[in-house]
C-alpha atoms as a PDB file:
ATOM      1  CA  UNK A   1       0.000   0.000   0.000  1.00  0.00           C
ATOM      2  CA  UNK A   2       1.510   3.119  -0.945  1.00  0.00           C
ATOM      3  CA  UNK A   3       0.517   6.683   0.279  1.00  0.00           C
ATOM      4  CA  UNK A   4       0.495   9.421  -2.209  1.00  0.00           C
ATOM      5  CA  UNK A   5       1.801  12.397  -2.101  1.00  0.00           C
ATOM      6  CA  UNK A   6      -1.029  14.173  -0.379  1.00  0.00           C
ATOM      7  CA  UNK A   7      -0.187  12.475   2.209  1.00  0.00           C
ATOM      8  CA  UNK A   8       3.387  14.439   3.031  1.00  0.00           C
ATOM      9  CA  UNK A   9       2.165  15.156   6.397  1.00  0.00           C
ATOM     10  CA  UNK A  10       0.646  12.909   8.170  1.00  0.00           C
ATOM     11  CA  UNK A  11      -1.030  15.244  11.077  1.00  0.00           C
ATOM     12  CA  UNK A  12      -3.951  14.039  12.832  1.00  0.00           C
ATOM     13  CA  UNK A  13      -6.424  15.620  10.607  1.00  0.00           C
ATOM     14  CA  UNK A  14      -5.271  13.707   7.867  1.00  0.00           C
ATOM     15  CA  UNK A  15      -4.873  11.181   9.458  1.00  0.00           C
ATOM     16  CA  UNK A  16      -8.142  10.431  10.822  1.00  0.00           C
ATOM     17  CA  UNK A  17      -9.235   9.683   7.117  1.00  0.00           C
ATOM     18  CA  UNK A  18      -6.209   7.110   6.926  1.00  0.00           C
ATOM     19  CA  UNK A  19      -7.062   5.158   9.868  1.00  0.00           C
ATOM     20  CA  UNK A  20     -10.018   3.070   8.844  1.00  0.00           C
ATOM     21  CA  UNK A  21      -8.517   2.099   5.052  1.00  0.00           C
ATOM     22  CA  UNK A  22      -4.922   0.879   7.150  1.00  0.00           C
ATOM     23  CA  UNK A  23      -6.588  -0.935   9.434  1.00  0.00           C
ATOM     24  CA  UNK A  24      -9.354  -2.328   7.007  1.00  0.00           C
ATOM     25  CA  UNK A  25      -6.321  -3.496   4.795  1.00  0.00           C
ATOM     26  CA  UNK A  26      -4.841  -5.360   7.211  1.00  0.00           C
ATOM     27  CA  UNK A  27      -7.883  -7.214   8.079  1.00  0.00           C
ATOM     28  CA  UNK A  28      -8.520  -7.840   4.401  1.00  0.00           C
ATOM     29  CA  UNK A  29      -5.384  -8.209   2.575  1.00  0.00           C
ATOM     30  CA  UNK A  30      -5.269 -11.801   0.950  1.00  0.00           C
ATOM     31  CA  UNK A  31      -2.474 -13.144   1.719  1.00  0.00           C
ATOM     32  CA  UNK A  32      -1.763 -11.073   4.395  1.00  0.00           C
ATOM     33  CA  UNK A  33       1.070  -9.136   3.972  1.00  0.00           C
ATOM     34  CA  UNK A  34       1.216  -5.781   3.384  1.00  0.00           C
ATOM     35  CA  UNK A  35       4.446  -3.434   2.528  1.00  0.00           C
ATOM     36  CA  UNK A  36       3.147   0.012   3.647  1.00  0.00           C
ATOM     37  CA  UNK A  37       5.450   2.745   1.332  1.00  0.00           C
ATOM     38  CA  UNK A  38       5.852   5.727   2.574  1.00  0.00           C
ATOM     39  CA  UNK A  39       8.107   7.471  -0.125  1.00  0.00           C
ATOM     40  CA  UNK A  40       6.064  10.636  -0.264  1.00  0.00           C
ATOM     41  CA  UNK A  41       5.721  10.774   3.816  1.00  0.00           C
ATOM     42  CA  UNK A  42       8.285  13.723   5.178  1.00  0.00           C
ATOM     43  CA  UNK A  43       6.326  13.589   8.583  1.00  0.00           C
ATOM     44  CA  UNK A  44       4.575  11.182  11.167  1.00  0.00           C
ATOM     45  CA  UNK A  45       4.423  11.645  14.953  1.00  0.00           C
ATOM     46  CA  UNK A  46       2.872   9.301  17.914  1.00  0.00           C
ATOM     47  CA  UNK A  47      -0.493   9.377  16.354  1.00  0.00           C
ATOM     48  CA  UNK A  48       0.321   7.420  13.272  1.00  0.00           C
ATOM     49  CA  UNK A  49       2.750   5.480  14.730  1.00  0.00           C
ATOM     50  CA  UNK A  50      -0.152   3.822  17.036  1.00  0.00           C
ATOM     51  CA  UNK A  51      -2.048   3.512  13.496  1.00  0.00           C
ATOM     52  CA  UNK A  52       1.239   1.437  12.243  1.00  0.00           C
ATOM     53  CA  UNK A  53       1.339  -0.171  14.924  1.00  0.00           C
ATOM     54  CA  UNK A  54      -2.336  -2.051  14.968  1.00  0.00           C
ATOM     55  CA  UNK A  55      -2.338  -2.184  11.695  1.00  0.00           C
ATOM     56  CA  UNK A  56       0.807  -4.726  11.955  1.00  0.00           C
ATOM     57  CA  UNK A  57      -0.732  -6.174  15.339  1.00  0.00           C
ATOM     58  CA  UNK A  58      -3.749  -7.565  13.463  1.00  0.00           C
ATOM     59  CA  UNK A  59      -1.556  -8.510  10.488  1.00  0.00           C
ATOM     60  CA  UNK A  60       0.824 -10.479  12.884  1.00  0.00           C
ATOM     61  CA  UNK A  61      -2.664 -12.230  14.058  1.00  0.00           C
ATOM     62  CA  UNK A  62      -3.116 -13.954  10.638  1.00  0.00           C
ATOM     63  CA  UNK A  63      -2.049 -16.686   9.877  1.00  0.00           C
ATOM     64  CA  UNK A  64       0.938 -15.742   7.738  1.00  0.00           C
ATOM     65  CA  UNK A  65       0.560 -12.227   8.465  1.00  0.00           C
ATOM     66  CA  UNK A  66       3.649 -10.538   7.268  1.00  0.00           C
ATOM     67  CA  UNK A  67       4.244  -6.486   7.695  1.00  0.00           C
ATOM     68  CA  UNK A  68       7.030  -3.823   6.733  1.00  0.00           C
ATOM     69  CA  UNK A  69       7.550  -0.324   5.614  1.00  0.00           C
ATOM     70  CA  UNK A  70       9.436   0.918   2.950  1.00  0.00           C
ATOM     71  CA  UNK A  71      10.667   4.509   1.254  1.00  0.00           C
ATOM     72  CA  UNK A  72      11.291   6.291   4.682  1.00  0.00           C
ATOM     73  CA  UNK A  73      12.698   9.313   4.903  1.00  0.00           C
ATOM     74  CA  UNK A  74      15.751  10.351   7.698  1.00  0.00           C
ATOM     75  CA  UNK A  75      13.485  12.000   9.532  1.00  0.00           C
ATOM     76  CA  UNK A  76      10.864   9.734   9.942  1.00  0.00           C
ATOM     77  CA  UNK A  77      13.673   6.448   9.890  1.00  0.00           C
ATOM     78  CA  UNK A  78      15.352   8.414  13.018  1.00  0.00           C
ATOM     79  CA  UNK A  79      11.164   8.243  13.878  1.00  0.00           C
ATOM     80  CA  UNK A  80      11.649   4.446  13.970  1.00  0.00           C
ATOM     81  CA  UNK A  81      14.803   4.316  15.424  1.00  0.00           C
ATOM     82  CA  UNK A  82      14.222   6.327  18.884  1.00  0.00           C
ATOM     83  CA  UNK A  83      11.193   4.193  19.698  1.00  0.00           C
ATOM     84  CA  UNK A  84      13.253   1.278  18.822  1.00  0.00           C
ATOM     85  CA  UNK A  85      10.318   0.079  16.331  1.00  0.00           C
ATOM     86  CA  UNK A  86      12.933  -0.631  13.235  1.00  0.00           C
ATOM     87  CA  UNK A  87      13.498  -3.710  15.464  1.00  0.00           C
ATOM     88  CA  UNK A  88      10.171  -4.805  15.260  1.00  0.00           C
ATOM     89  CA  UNK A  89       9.153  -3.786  11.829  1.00  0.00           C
ATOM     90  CA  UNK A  90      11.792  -4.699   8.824  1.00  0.00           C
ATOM     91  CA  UNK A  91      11.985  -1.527   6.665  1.00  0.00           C
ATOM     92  CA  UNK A  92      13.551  -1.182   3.009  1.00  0.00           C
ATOM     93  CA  UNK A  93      14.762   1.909   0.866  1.00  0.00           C
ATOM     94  CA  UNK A  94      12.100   0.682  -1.570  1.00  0.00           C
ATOM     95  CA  UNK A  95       9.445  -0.871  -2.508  1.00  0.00           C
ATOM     96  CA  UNK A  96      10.854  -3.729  -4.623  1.00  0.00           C
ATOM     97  CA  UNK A  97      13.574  -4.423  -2.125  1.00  0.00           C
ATOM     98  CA  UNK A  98      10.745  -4.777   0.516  1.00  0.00           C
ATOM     99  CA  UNK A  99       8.607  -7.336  -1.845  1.00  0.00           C
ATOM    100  CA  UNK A 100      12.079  -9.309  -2.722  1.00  0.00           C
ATOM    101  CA  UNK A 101      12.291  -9.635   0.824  1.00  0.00           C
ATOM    102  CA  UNK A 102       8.763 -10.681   1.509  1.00  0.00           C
ATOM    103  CA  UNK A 103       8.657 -13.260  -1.598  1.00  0.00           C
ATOM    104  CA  UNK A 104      12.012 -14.984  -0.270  1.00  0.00           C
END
């Protein structure tokens, strides 16, 4: 799933639209895996990160559920890295480096 460009910022109003479709797509996603890009994302704070994070919790809850990011940008990588979640979720500086990954 990749986010457009509209989605630069991902503040709370904006993300309040997001929500639902993440979580919906992790619920639904056949088979579940899901490679969430976020190339055009400069920006994400708490709020989305507790988005991310069910989003992969009812992934993980599948049977076969698979879940990383891809196309981060320093500032939201250094994001991942302070709460320590780039040990929980594998990210990738792309999207077909992130499906290699999840087809091996």
């Amino acid at each position: 799933m990749a986010l457009g460009p509209e989605y630069e910022n991902l503040d709370e109003p904006r993300l309040d639209a997001l929500t639902d479709v993440l979580l919906q797509v992790a619920e639904t996603a056949s088979p579940p895996v899901v490679v969430l890009d976020l190339s055009h994302t400069s920006f994400f704070g708490s709020a989305f990160i507790e988005v991310i994070f069910r989003m992969w919790n009812r992934l993980n809850h599948r049977e076969g559920g698979k879940f990383c990011i891809c196309g981060l940008s320093e500032y939201c990588t250094e994001v991942l890295e302070v709460t320590h979640l780039d040990q929980l979720w594998e990210t990738f500086p792309d999207r077909a480096s992130a499906l290699s990954s999840l087809n091996s």
